[in-house]
Structures are given as C-alpha cells and as structure tokens.
C-alpha atoms as a PDB file:
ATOM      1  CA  UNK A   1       0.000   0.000   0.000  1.00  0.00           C
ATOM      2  CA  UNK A   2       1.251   3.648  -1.093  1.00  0.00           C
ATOM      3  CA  UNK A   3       0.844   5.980   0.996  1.00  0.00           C
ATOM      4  CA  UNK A   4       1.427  10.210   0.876  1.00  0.00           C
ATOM      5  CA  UNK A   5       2.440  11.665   3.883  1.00  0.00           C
ATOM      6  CA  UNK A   6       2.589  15.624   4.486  1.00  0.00           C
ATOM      7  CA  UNK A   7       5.242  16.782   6.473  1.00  0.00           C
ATOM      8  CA  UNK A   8       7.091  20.066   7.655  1.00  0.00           C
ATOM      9  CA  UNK A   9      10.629  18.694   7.686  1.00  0.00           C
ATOM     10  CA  UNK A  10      12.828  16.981   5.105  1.00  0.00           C
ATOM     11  CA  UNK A  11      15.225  14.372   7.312  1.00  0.00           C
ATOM     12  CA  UNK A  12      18.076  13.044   6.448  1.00  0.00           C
ATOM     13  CA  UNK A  13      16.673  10.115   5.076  1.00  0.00           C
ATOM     14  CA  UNK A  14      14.923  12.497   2.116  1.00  0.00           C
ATOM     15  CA  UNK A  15      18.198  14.454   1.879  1.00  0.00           C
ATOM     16  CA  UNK A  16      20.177  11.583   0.794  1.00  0.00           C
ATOM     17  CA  UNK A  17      17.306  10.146  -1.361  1.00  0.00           C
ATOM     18  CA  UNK A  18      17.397  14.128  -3.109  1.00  0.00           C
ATOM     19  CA  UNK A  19      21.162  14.165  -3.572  1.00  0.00           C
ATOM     20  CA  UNK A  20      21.277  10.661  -5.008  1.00  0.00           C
ATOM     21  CA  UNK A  21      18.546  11.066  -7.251  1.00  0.00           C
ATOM     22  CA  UNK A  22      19.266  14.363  -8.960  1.00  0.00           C
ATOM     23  CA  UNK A  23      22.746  15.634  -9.733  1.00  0.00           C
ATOM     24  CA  UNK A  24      24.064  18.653  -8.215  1.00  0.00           C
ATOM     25  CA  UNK A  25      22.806  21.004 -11.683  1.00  0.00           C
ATOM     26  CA  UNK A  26      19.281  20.134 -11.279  1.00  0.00           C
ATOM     27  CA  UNK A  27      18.552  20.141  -7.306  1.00  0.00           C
ATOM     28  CA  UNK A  28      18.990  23.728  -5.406  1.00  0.00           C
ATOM     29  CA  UNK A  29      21.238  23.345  -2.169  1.00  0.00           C
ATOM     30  CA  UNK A  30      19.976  21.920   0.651  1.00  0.00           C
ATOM     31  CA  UNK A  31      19.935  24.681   3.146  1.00  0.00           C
ATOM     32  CA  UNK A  32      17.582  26.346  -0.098  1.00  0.00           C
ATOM     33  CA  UNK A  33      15.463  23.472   0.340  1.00  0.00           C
ATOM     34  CA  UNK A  34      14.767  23.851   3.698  1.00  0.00           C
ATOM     35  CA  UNK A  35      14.215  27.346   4.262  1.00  0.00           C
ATOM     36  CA  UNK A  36      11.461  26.724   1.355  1.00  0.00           C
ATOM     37  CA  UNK A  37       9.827  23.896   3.022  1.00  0.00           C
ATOM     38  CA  UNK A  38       9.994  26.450   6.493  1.00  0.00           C
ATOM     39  CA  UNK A  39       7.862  29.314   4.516  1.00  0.00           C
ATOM     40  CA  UNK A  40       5.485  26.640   2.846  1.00  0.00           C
ATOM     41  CA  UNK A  41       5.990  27.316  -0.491  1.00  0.00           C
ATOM     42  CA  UNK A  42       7.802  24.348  -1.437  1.00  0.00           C
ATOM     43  CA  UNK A  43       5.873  21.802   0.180  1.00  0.00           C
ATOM     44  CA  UNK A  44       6.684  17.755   0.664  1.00  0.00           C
ATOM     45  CA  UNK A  45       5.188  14.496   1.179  1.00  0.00           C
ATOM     46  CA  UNK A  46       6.836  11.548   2.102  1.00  0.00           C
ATOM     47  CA  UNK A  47       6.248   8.484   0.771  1.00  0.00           C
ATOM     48  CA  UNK A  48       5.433   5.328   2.689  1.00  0.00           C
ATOM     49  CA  UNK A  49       4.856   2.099   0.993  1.00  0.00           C
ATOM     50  CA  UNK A  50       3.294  -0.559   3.758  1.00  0.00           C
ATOM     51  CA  UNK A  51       4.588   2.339   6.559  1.00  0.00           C
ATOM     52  CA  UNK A  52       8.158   2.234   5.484  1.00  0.00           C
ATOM     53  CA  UNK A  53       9.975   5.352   3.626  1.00  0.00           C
ATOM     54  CA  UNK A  54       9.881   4.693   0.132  1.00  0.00           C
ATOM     55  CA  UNK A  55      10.904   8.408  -1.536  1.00  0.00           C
ATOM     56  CA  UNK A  56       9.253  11.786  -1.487  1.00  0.00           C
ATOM     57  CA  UNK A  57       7.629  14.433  -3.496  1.00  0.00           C
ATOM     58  CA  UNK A  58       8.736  18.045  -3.375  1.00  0.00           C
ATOM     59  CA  UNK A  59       5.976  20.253  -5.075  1.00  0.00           C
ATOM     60  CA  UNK A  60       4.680  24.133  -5.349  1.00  0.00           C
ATOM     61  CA  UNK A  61       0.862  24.644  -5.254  1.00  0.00           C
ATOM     62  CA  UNK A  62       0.527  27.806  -7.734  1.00  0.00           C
ATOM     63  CA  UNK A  63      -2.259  29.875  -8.421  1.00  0.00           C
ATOM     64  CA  UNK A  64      -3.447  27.155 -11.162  1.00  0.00           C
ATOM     65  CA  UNK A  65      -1.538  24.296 -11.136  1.00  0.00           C
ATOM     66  CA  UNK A  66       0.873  22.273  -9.278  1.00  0.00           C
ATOM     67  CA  UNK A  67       4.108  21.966  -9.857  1.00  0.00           C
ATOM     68  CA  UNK A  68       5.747  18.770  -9.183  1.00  0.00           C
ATOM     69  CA  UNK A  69       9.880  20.387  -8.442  1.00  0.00           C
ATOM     70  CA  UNK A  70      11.102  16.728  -7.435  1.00  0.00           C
ATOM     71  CA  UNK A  71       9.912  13.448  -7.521  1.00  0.00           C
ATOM     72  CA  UNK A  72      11.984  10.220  -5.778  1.00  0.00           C
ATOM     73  CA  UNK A  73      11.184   6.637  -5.647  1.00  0.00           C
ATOM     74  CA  UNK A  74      13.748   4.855  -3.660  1.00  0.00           C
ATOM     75  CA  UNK A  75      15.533   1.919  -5.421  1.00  0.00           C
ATOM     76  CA  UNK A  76      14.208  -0.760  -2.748  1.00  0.00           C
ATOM     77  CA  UNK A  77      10.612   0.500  -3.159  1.00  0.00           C
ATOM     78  CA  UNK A  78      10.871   0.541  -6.561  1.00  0.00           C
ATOM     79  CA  UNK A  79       8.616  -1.918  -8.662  1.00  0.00           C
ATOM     80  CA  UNK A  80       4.572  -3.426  -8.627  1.00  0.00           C
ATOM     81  CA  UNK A  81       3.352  -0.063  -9.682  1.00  0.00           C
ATOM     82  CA  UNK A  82       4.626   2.275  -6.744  1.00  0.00           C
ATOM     83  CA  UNK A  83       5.059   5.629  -9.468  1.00  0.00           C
ATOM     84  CA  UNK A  84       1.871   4.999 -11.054  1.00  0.00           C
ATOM     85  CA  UNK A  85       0.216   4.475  -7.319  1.00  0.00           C
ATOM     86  CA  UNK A  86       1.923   7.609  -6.292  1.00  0.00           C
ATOM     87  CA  UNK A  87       1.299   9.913  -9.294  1.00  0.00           C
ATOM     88  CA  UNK A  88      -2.521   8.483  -9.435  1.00  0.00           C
ATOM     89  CA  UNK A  89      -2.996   9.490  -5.743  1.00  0.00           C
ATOM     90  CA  UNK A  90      -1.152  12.650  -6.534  1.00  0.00           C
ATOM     91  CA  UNK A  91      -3.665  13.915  -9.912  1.00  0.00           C
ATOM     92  CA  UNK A  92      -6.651  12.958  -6.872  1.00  0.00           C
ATOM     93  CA  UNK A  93      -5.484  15.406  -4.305  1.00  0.00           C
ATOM     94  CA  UNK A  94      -3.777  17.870  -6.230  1.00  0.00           C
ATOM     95  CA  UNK A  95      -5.640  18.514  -9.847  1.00  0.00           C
ATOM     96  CA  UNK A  96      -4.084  20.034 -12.255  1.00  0.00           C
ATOM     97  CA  UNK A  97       0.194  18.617 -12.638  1.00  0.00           C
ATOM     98  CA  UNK A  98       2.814  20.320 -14.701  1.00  0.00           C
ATOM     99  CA  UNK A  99       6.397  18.873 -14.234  1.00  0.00           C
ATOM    100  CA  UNK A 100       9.610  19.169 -15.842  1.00  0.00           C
ATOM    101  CA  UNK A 101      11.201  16.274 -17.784  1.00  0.00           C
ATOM    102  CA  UNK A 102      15.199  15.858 -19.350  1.00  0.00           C
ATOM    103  CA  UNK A 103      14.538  15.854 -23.530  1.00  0.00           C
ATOM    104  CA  UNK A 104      14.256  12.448 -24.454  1.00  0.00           C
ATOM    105  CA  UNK A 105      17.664  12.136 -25.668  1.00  0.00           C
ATOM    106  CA  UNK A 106      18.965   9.449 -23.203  1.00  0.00           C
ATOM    107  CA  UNK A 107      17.843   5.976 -22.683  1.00  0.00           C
ATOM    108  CA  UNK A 108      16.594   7.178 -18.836  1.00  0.00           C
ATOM    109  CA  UNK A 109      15.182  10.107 -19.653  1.00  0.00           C
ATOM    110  CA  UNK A 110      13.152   8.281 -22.697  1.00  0.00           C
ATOM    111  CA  UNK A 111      11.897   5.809 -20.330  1.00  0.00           C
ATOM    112  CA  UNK A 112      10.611   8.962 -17.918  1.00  0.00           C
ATOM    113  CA  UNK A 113       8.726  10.785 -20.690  1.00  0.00           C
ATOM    114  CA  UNK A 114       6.969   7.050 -21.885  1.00  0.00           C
ATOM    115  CA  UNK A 115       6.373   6.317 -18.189  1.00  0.00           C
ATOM    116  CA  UNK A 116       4.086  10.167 -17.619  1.00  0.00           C
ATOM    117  CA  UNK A 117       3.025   9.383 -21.611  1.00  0.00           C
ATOM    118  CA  UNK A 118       1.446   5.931 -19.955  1.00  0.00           C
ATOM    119  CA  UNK A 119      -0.407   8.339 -17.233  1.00  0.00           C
ATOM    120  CA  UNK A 120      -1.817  10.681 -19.520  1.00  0.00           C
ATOM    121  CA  UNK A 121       0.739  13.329 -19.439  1.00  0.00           C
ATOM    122  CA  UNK A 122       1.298  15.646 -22.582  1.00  0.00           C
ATOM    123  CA  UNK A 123       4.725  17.335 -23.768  1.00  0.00           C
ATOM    124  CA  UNK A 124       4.461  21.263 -24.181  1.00  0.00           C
ATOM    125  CA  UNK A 125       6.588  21.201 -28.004  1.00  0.00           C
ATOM    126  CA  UNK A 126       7.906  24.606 -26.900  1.00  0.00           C
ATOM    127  CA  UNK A 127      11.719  24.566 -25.283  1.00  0.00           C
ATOM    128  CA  UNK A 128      12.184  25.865 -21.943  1.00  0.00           C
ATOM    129  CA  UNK A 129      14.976  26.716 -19.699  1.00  0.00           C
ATOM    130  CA  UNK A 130      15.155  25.777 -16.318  1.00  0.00           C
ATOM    131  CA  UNK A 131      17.218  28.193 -14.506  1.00  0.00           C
ATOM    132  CA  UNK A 132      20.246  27.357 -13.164  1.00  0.00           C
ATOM    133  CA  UNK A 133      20.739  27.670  -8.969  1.00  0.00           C
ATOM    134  CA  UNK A 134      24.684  27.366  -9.354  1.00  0.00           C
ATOM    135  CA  UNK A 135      26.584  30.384 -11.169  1.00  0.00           C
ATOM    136  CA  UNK A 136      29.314  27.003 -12.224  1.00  0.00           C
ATOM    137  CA  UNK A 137      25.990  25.663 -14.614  1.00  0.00           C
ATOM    138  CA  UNK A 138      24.048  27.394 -17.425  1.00  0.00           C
ATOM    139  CA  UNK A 139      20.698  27.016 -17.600  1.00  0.00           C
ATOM    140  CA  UNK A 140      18.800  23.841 -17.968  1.00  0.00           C
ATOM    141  CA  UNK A 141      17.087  22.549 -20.985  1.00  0.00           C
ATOM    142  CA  UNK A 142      14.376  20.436 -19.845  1.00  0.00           C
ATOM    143  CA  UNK A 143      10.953  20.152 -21.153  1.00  0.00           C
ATOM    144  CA  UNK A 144       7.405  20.846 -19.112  1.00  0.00           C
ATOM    145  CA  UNK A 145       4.499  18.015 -19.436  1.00  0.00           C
ATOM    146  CA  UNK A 146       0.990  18.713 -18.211  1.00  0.00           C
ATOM    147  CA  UNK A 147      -2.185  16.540 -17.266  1.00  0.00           C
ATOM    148  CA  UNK A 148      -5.491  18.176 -16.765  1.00  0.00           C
ATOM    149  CA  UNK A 149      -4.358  21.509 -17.601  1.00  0.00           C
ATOM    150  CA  UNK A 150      -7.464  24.038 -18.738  1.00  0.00           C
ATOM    151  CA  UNK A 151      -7.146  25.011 -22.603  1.00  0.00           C
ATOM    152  CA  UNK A 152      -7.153  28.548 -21.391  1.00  0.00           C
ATOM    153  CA  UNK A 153      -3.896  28.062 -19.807  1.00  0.00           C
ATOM    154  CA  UNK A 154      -0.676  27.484 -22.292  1.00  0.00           C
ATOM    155  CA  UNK A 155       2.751  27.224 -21.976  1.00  0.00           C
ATOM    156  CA  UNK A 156       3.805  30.626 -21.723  1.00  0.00           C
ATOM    157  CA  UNK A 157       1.563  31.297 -18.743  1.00  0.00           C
ATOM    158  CA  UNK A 158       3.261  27.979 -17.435  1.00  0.00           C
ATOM    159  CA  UNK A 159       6.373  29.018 -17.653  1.00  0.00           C
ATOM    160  CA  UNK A 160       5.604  32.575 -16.716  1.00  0.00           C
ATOM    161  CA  UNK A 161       4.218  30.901 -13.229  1.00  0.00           C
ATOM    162  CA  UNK A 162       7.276  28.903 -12.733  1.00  0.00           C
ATOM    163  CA  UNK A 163       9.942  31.366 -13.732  1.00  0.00           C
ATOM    164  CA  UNK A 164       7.894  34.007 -10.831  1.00  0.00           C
ATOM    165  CA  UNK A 165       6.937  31.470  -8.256  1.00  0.00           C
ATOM    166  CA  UNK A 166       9.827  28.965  -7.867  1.00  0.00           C
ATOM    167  CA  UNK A 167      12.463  30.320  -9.603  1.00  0.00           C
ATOM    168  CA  UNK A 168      11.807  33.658  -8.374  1.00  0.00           C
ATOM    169  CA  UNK A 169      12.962  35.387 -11.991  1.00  0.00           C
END
C-alpha cells in the first residue's frame, strides 16, 4: 500500500534520497530546500509504501496548477506499480500537474517521458529553460508536461508561473 504523507521537515533520510537522485545542476542546495519547506511554499510528502519510507515528493501549489519540483522513488521500493500508485494518488489530491522532464535524448530520460506518456501526461513542443541555482551551470534545458491543464492556460503562462513562483525570476 502507497501511501502520501505531508510533512514540515525533510530528514536526512529524504536528503540523501534528493542528492542521489538528482545531480548537483538540477537540485537547489539543501539549506535552499529547507528554508522553502519552512515558509510553505515548497511543500513535501513523504512516501510510505506498507509504513516504510519509500521516496518523497517536493511540489509548489501555484495559483493554477501544481508543480511537481522533485519526484523520488527509492531503489528498494521501486517496482509493482509504486510511481503509477503515487502519481494516481497525486492527480486525486492535487488537480491540475505540470512537471519538468530531461529531452528524451537518453535511454533514462526516454523511459521517464513514456512512463508520464502511460499516465496521460502531454509534452508542451515549446523549449524551456530551467534556470540554473549554481553560477558554475548554465541554464537547464528540460521540457514541461501537463495533465489536466485548462485550454485557457498554455505554456507561456506555465512558464511565466514557474519562472515568478519557484524560480523567483
């Protein structure tokens, strides 16, 4: 059973699961993180699968959407479903999801883009530019899929929302 679990503080346990996920260019520092999480703008569930930690979920509710920052499954929970489970409980409580994806250029990233494809997820065809929270990195180039987004919003309002809200630009 898959459970989401709302909490105030990312432990260690998340921290490591967040560094070993992402590489350095596409997570902000930690100490970031946290003083996010402490406002409530970035906000976090932890996931349990049969009451033991099995990843987390970093996400920004916006005016119109969610935003889904960060998403970890952790390798020994990994398997029977537990993405799908999560992202299924996660279109329930939250609505509308936008999140960002590498191009699918790579054999891992391909396999990301087919696995939100499976769920109903659409790719925006315009580029965007994540940007960069180390002055060593340029910018990103990632790409932003939606489900259940209203046909009065489009990407540029997307992006717009991102670039003000969580990437404070």
């Amino acid at each position: 059973m898959i459970d989401l679990v709302p909490v105030s503080i990312a432990d260690e346990v998340i921290k490591r699961l967040y560094e070993d996920a992402f590489p350095k260019e596409e997570r902000r520092p930690w100490d970031w993180q946290l003083a996010l999480i402490a406002t409530g703008e970035l906000r976090v569930l932890r996931i349990a699968r049969d009451g033991l930690f099995a990843g987390f979920v970093f996400y920004w509710q916006l005016p119109a959407f969610a935003f889904i920052e960060h998403f970890a499954v952790h390798p020994d929970a990994r398997g029977g479903g537990a993405g799908t489970r999560v992202m299924e409980l996660l279109e329930k409580e939250l609505g509308t999801i936008i999140l960002e994806v590498e191009p699918p250029i790579t054999e891992q990233a391909i396999r990301r883009v087919k696995f939100y494809e499976r769920l109903g997820y659409t790719t925006f065809p315009d580029t965007y530019q994540q940007p960069s929270y180390y002055p060593e990195f340029p910018p990103l180039a990632l790409r932003l899929m939606y489900k259940g987004l209203p046909s009065a919003l489009n990407f540029n309002y997307v992006r717009h929302q991102l670039y003000r809200y969580v990437y404070k630009q």
